[in-house]
C-alpha atoms as a PDB file:
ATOM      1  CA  UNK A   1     -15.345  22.269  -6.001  1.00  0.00           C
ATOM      2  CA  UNK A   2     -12.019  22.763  -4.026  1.00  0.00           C
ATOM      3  CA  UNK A   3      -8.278  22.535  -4.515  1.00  0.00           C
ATOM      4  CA  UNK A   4      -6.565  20.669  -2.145  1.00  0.00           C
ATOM      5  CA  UNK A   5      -4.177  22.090  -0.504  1.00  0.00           C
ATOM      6  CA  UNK A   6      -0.856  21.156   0.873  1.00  0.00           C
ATOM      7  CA  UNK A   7      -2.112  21.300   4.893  1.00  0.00           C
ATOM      8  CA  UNK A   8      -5.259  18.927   3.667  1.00  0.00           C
ATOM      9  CA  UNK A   9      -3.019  16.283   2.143  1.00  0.00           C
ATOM     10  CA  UNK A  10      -1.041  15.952   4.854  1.00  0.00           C
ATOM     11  CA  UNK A  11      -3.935  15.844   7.131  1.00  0.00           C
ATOM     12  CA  UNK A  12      -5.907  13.538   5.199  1.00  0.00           C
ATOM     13  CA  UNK A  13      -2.332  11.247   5.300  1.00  0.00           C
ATOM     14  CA  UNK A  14      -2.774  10.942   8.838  1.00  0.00           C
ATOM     15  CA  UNK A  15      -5.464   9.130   8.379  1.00  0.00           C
ATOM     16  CA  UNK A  16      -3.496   6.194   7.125  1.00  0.00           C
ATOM     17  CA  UNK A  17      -2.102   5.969  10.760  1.00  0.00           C
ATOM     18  CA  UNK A  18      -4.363   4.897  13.892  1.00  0.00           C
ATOM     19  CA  UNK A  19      -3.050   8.154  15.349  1.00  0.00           C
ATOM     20  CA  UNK A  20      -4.302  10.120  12.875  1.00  0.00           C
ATOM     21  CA  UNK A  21      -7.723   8.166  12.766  1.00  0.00           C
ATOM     22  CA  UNK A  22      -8.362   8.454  16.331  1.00  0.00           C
ATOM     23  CA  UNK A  23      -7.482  12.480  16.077  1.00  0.00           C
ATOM     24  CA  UNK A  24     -10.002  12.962  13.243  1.00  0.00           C
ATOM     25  CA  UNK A  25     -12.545   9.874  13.815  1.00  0.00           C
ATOM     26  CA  UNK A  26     -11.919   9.324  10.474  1.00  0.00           C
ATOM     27  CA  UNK A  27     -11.109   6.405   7.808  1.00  0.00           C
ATOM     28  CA  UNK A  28      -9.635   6.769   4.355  1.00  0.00           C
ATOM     29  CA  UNK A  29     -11.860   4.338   1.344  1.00  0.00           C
ATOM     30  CA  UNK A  30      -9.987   4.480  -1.866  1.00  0.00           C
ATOM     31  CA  UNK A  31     -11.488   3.717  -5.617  1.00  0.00           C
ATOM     32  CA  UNK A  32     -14.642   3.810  -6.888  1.00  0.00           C
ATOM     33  CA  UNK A  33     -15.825   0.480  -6.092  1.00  0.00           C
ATOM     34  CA  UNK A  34     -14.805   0.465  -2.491  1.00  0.00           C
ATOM     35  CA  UNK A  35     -16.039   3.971  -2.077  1.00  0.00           C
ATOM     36  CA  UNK A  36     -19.496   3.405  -3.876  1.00  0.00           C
ATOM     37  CA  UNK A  37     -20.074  -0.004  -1.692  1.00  0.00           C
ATOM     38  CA  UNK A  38     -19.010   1.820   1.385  1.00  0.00           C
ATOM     39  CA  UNK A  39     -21.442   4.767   0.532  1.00  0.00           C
ATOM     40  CA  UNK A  40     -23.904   2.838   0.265  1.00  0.00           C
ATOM     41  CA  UNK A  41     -23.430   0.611   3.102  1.00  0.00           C
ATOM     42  CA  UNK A  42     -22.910   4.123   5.471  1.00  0.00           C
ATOM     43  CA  UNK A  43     -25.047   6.630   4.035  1.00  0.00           C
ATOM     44  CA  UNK A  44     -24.532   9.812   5.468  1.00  0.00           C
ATOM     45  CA  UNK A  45     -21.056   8.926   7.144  1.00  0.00           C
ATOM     46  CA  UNK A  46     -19.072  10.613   3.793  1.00  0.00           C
ATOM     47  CA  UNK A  47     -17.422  13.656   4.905  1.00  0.00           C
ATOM     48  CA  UNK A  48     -14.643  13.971   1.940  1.00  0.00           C
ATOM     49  CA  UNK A  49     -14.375  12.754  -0.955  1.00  0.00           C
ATOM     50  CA  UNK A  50     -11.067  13.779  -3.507  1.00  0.00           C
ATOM     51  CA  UNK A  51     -10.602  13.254  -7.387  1.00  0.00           C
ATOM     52  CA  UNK A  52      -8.487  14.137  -9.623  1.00  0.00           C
ATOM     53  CA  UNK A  53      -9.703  16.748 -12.631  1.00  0.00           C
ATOM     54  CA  UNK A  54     -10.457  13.725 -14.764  1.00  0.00           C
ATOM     55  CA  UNK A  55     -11.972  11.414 -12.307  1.00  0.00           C
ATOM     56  CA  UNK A  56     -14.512  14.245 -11.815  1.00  0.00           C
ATOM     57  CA  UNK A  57     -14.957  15.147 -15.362  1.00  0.00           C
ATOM     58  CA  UNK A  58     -15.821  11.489 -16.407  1.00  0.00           C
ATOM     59  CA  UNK A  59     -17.869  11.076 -13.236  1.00  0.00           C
ATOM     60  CA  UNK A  60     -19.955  13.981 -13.288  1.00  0.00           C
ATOM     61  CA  UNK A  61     -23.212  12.208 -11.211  1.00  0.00           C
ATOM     62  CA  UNK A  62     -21.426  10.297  -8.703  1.00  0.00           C
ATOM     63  CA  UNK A  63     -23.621  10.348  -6.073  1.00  0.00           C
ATOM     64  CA  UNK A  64     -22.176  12.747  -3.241  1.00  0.00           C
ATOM     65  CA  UNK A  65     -24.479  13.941   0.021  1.00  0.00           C
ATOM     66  CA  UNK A  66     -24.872  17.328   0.533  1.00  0.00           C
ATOM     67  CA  UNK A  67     -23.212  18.814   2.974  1.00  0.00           C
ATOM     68  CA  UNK A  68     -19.652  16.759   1.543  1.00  0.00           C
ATOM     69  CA  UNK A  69     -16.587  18.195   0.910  1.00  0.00           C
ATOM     70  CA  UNK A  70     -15.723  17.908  -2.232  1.00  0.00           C
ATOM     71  CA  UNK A  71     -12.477  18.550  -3.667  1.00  0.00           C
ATOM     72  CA  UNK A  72     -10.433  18.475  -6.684  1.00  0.00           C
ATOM     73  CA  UNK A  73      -6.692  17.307  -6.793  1.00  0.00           C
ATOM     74  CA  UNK A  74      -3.711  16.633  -8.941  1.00  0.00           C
ATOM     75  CA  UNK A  75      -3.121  12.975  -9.388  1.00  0.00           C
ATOM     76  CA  UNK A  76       0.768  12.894  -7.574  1.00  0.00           C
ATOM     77  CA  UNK A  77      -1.130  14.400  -4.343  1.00  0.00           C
ATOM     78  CA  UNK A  78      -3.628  12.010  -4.600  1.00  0.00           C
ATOM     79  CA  UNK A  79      -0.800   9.685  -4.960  1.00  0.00           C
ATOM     80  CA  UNK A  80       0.922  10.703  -1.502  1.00  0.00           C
ATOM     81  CA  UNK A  81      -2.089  10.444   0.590  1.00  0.00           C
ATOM     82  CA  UNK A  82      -3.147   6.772  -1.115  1.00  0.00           C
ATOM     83  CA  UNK A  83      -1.645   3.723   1.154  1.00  0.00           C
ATOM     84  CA  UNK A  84      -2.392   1.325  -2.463  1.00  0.00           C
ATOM     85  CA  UNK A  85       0.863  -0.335  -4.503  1.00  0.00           C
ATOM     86  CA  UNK A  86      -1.594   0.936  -7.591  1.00  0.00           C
ATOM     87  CA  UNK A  87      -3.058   4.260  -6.438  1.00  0.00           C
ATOM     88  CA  UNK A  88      -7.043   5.226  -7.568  1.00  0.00           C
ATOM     89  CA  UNK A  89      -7.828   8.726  -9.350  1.00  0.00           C
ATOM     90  CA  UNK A  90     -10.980   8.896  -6.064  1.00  0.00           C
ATOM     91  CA  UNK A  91     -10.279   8.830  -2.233  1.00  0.00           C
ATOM     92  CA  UNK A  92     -12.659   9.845   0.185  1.00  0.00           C
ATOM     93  CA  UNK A  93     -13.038   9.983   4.174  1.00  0.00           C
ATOM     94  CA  UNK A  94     -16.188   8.317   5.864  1.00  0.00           C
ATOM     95  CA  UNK A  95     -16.667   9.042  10.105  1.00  0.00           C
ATOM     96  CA  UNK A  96     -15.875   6.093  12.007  1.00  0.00           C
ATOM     97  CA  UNK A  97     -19.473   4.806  13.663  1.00  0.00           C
ATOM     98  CA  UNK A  98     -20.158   4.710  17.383  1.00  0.00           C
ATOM     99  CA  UNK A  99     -21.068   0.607  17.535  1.00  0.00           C
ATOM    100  CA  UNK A 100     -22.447   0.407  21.039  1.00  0.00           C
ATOM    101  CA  UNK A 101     -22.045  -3.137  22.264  1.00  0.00           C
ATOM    102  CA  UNK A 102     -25.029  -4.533  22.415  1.00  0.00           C
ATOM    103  CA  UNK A 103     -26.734  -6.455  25.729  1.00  0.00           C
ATOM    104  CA  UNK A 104     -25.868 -10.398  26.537  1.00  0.00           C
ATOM    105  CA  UNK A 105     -29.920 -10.698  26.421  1.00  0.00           C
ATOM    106  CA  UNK A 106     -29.566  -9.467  22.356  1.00  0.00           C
ATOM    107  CA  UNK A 107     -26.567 -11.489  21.584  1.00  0.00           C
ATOM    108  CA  UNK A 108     -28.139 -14.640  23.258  1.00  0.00           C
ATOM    109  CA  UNK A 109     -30.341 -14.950  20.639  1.00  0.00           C
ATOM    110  CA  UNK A 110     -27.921 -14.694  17.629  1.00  0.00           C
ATOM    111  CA  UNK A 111     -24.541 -16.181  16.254  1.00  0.00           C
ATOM    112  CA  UNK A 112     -21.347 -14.166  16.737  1.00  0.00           C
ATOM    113  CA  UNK A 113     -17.655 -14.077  15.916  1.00  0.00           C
ATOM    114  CA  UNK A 114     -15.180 -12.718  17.877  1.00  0.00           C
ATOM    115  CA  UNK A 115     -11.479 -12.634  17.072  1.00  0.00           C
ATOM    116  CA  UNK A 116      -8.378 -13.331  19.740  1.00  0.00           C
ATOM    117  CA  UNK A 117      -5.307 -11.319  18.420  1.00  0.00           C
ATOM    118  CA  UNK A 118      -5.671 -11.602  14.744  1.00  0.00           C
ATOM    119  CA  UNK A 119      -2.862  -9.647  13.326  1.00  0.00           C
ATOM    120  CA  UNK A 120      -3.000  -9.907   9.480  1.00  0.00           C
ATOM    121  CA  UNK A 121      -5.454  -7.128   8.167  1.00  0.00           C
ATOM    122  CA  UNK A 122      -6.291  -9.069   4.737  1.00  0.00           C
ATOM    123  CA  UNK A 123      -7.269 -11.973   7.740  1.00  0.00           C
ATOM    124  CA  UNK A 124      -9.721  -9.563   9.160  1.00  0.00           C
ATOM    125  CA  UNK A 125     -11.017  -7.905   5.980  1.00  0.00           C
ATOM    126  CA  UNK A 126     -11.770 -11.183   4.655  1.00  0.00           C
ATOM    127  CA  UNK A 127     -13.678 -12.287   8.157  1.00  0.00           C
ATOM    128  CA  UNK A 128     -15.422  -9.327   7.795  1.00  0.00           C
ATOM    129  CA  UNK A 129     -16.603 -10.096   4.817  1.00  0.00           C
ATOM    130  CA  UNK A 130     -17.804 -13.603   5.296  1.00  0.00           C
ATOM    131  CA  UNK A 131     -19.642 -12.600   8.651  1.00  0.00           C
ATOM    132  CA  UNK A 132     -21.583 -10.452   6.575  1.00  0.00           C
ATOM    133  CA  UNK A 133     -22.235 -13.005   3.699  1.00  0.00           C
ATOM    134  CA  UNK A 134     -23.545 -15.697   6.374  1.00  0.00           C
ATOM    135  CA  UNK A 135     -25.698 -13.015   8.332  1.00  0.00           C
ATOM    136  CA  UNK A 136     -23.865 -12.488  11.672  1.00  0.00           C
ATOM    137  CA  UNK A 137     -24.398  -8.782  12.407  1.00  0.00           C
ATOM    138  CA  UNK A 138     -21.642  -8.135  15.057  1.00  0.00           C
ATOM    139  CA  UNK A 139     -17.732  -9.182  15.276  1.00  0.00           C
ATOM    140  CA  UNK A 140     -16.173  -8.868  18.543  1.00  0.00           C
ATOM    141  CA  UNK A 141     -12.199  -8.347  18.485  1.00  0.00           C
ATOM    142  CA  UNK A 142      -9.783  -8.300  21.325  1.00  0.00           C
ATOM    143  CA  UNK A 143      -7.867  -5.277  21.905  1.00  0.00           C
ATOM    144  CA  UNK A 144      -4.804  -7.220  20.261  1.00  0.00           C
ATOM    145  CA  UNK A 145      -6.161  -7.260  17.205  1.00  0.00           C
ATOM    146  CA  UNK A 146      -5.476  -5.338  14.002  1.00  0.00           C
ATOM    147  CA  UNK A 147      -7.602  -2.038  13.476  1.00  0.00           C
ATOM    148  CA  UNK A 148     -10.670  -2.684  11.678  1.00  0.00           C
ATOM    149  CA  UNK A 149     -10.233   1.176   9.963  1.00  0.00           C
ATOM    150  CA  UNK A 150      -6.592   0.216   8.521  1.00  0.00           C
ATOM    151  CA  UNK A 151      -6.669   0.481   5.157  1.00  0.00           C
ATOM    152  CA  UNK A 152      -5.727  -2.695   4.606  1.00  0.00           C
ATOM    153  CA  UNK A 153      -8.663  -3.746   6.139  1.00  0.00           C
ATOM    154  CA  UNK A 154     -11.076  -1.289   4.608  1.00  0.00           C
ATOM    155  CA  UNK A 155      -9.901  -2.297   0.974  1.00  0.00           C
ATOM    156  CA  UNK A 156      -9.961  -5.979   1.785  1.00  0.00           C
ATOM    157  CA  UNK A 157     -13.561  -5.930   3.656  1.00  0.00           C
ATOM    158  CA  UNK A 158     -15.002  -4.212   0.217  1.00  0.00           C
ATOM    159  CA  UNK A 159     -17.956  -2.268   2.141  1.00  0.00           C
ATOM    160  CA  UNK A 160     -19.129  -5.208   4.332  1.00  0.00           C
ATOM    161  CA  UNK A 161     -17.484  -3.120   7.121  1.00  0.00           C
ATOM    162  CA  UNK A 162     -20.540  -0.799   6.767  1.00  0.00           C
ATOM    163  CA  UNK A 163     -22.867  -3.859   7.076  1.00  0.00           C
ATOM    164  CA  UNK A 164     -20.949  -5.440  10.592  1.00  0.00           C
ATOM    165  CA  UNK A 165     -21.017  -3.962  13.396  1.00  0.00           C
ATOM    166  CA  UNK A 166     -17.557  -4.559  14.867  1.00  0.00           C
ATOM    167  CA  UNK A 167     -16.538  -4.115  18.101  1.00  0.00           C
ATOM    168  CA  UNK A 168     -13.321  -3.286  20.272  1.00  0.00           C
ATOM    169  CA  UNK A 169     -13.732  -5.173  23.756  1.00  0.00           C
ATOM    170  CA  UNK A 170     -12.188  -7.119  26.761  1.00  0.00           C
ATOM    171  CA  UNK A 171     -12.705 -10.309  25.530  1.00  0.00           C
ATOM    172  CA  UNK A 172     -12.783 -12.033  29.123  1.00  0.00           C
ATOM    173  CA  UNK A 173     -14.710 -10.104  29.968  1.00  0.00           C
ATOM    174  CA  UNK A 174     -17.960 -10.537  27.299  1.00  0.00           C
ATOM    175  CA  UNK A 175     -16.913 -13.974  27.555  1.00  0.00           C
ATOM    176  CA  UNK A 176     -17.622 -14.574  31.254  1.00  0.00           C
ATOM    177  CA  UNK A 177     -20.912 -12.305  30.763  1.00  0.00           C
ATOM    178  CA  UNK A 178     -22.109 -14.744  27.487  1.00  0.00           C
ATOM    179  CA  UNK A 179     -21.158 -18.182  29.374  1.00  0.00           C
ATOM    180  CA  UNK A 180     -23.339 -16.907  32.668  1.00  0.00           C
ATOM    181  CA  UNK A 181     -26.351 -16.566  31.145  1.00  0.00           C
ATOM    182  CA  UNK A 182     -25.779 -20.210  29.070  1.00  0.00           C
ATOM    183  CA  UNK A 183     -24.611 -18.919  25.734  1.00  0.00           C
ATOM    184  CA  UNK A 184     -22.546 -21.307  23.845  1.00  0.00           C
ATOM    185  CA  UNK A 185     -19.328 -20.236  23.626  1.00  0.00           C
ATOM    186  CA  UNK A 186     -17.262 -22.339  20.797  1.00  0.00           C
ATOM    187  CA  UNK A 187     -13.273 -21.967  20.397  1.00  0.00           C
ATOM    188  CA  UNK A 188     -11.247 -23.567  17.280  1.00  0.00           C
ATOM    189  CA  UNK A 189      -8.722 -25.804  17.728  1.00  0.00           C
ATOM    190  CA  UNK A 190      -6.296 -28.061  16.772  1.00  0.00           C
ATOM    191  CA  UNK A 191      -7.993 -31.014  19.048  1.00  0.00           C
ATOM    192  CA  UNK A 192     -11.921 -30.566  19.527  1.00  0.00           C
ATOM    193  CA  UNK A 193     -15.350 -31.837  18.530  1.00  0.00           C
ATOM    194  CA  UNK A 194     -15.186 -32.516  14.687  1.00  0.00           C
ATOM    195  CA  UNK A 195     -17.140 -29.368  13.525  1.00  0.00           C
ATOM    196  CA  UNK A 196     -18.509 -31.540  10.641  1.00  0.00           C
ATOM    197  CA  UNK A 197     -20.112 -33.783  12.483  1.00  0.00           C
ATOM    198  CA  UNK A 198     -21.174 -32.187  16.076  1.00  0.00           C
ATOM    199  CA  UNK A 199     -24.185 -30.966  16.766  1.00  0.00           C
ATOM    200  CA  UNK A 200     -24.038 -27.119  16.974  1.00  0.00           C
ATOM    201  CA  UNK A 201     -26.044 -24.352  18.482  1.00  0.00           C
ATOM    202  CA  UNK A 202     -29.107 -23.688  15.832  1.00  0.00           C
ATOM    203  CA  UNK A 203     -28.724 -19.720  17.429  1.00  0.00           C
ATOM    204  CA  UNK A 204     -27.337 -17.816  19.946  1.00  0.00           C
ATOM    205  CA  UNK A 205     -23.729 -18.780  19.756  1.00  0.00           C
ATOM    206  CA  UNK A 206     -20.039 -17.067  19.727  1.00  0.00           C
ATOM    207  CA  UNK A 207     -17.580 -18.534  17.678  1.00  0.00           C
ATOM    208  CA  UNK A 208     -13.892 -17.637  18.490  1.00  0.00           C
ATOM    209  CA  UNK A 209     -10.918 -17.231  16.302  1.00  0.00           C
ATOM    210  CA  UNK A 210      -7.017 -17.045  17.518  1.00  0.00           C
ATOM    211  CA  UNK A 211      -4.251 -15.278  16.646  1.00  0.00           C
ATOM    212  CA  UNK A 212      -2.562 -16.822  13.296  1.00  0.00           C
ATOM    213  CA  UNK A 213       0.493 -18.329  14.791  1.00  0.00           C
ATOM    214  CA  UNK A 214      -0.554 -18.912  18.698  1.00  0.00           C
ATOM    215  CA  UNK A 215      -4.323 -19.792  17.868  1.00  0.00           C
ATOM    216  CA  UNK A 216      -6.589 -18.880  21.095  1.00  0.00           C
ATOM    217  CA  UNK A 217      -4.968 -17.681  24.026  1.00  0.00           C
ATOM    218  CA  UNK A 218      -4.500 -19.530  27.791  1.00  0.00           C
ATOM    219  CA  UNK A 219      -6.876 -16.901  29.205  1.00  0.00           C
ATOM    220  CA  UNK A 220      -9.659 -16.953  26.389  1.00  0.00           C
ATOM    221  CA  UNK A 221      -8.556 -21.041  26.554  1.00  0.00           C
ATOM    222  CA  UNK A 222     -10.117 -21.419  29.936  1.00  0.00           C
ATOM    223  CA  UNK A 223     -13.717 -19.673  29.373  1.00  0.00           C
ATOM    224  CA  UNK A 224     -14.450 -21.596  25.995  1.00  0.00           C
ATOM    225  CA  UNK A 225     -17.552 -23.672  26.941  1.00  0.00           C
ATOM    226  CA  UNK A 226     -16.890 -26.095  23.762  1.00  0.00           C
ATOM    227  CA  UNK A 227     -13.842 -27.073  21.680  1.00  0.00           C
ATOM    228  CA  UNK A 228     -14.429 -27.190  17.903  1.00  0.00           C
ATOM    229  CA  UNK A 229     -12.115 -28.320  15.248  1.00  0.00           C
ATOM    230  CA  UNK A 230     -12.147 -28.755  11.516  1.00  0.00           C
ATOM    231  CA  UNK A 231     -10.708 -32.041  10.674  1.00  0.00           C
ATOM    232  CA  UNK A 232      -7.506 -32.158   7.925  1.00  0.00           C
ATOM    233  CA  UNK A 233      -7.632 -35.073   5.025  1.00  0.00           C
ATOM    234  CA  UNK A 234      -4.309 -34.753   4.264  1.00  0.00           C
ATOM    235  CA  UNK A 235      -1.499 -35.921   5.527  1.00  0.00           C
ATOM    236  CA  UNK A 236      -0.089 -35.205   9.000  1.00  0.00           C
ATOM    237  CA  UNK A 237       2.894 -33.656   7.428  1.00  0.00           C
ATOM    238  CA  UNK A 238       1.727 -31.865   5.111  1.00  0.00           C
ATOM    239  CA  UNK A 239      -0.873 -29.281   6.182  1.00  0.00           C
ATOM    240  CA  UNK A 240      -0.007 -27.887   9.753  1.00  0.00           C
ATOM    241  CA  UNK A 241      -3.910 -25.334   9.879  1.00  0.00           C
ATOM    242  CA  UNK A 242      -5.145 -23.421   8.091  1.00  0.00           C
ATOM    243  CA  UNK A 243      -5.510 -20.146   7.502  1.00  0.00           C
ATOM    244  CA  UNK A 244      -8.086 -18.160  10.268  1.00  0.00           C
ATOM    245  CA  UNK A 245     -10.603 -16.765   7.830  1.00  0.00           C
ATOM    246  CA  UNK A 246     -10.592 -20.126   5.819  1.00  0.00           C
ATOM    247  CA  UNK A 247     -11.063 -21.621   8.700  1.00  0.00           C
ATOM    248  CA  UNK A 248     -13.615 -18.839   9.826  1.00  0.00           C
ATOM    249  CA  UNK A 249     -16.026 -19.511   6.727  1.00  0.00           C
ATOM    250  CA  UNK A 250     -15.633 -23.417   7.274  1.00  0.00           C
ATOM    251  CA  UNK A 251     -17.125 -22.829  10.884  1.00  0.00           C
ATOM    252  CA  UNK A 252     -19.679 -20.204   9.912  1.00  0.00           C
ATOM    253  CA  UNK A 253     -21.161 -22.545   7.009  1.00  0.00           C
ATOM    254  CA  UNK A 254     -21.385 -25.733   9.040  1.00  0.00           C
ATOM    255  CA  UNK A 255     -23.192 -23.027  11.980  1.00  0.00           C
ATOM    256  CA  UNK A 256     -25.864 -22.010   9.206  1.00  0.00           C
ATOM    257  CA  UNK A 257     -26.473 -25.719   7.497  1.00  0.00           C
ATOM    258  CA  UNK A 258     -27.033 -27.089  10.967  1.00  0.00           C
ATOM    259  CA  UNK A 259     -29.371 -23.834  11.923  1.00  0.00           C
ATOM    260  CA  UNK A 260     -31.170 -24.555   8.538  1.00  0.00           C
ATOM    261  CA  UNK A 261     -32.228 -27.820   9.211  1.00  0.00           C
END
């Protein structure tokens, strides 16, 4: 076991920053559960993990990889490097995957999300989240949106990020490539097919989300094959959307019930 040092704080502070992710390739997880559902979720991808003298002494067969770093720390470091309003006694580092996009011929075959500009990381944790709970194994996000190793994100995606592959694209540009070999390629709106009563694509579909306030953008606008929206019940003035992850796990339940039947 080793004492963190001053130096190793500060570098493992970095990684709180995109800057300092993209130096290291590395992503902070803080607190037991997040840590133990992102272990499991990315076996071998721990390369630090840091407690404080109690933490270990009341955890004594946590399950750490050989070949981690392990060290021990008092809990006011521990406290600098942590990005939560209520820092955790455990913090560890995991290496950021490679996620090769995989070929228009694979994702014809299977539902996918992708995400125009989303800005809110609790937004994209949560989507996240549900695309692993309804089975769709990639997420496609524009280069506008948040970064999926913020820790906002990481906390609020509670180890599903292990389980989706998510990617960083062009979205045109996978966009034009899905539409020309005929995969559906549906867009929320505010005006659109009622999504609870349209037909929808039993598999091999993208679903696409827009930014919170703007919704989809003009250029992502024009390639949409199909216009989908979820239909209020209350009244006009009263509701103006709702929320892109609510709305996300609206759209991906009615896309499973009508792929069940």
């Amino acid at each position: 076991m080793n004492e963190l040092t001053v130096n190793h704080r500060k570098q493992l502070a970095t990684l709180s920053a995109g800057k300092g992710r993209k130096a290291t390739g590395l992503f902070l997880v803080e607190g037991i559960r997040a840590v133990t559902e992102m272990n499991l979720a990315m076996p071998g991808a721990m390369r630090e993990i840091v407690a404080t003298a109690a933490w270990w002494g009341e955890h004594p067969d946590f399950p750490v990889a050989s070949g981690v770093d392990q060290y021990v720390a008092k809990k006011a470091d521990i406290d600098r490097i942590s990005t939560l309003s209520t820092p955790q006694p455990l913090i560890a580092a995991f290496a950021i995957p490679e996620t090769p996009v995989p070929s228009v011929s694979e994702l014809s075959s299977q539902l996918t999300v992708a995400l125009d500009s989303v800005q809110d990381p609790g937004n994209l944790g949560t989507i996240i989240r549900l695309c692993d709970w309804w089975g769709v194994r990639h997420l496609f996000c524009s280069t506008g949106t948040v970064d999926c190793y913020s820790p906002k994100v990481v906390q609020s995606s509670m180890g599903a990020l292990g389980r989706v592959a998510v990617h960083r694209v062009s979205l045109p540009e996978l966009i034009t490539e899905l539409i020309g070999c005929d995969v559906p390629v549906c867009g929320t709106f505010m005006q659109g097919d009622d999504i609870l009563h349209s037909p929808l694509p039993a598999s091999g579909a993208m679903l696409v989300l827009g930014n919170e306030g703007n919704g989809i953008s003009p250029e992502i606008e024009r390639l949409v094959s199909r216009r989908l929206t979820i239909p209020s019940f209350a009244p006009a003035d009263h509701v103006e959307s709702l929320n892109v992850a609510t709305a996300c796990a609206v759209c991906l339940a009615m896309f499973r019930r009508n792929s069940s039947n």
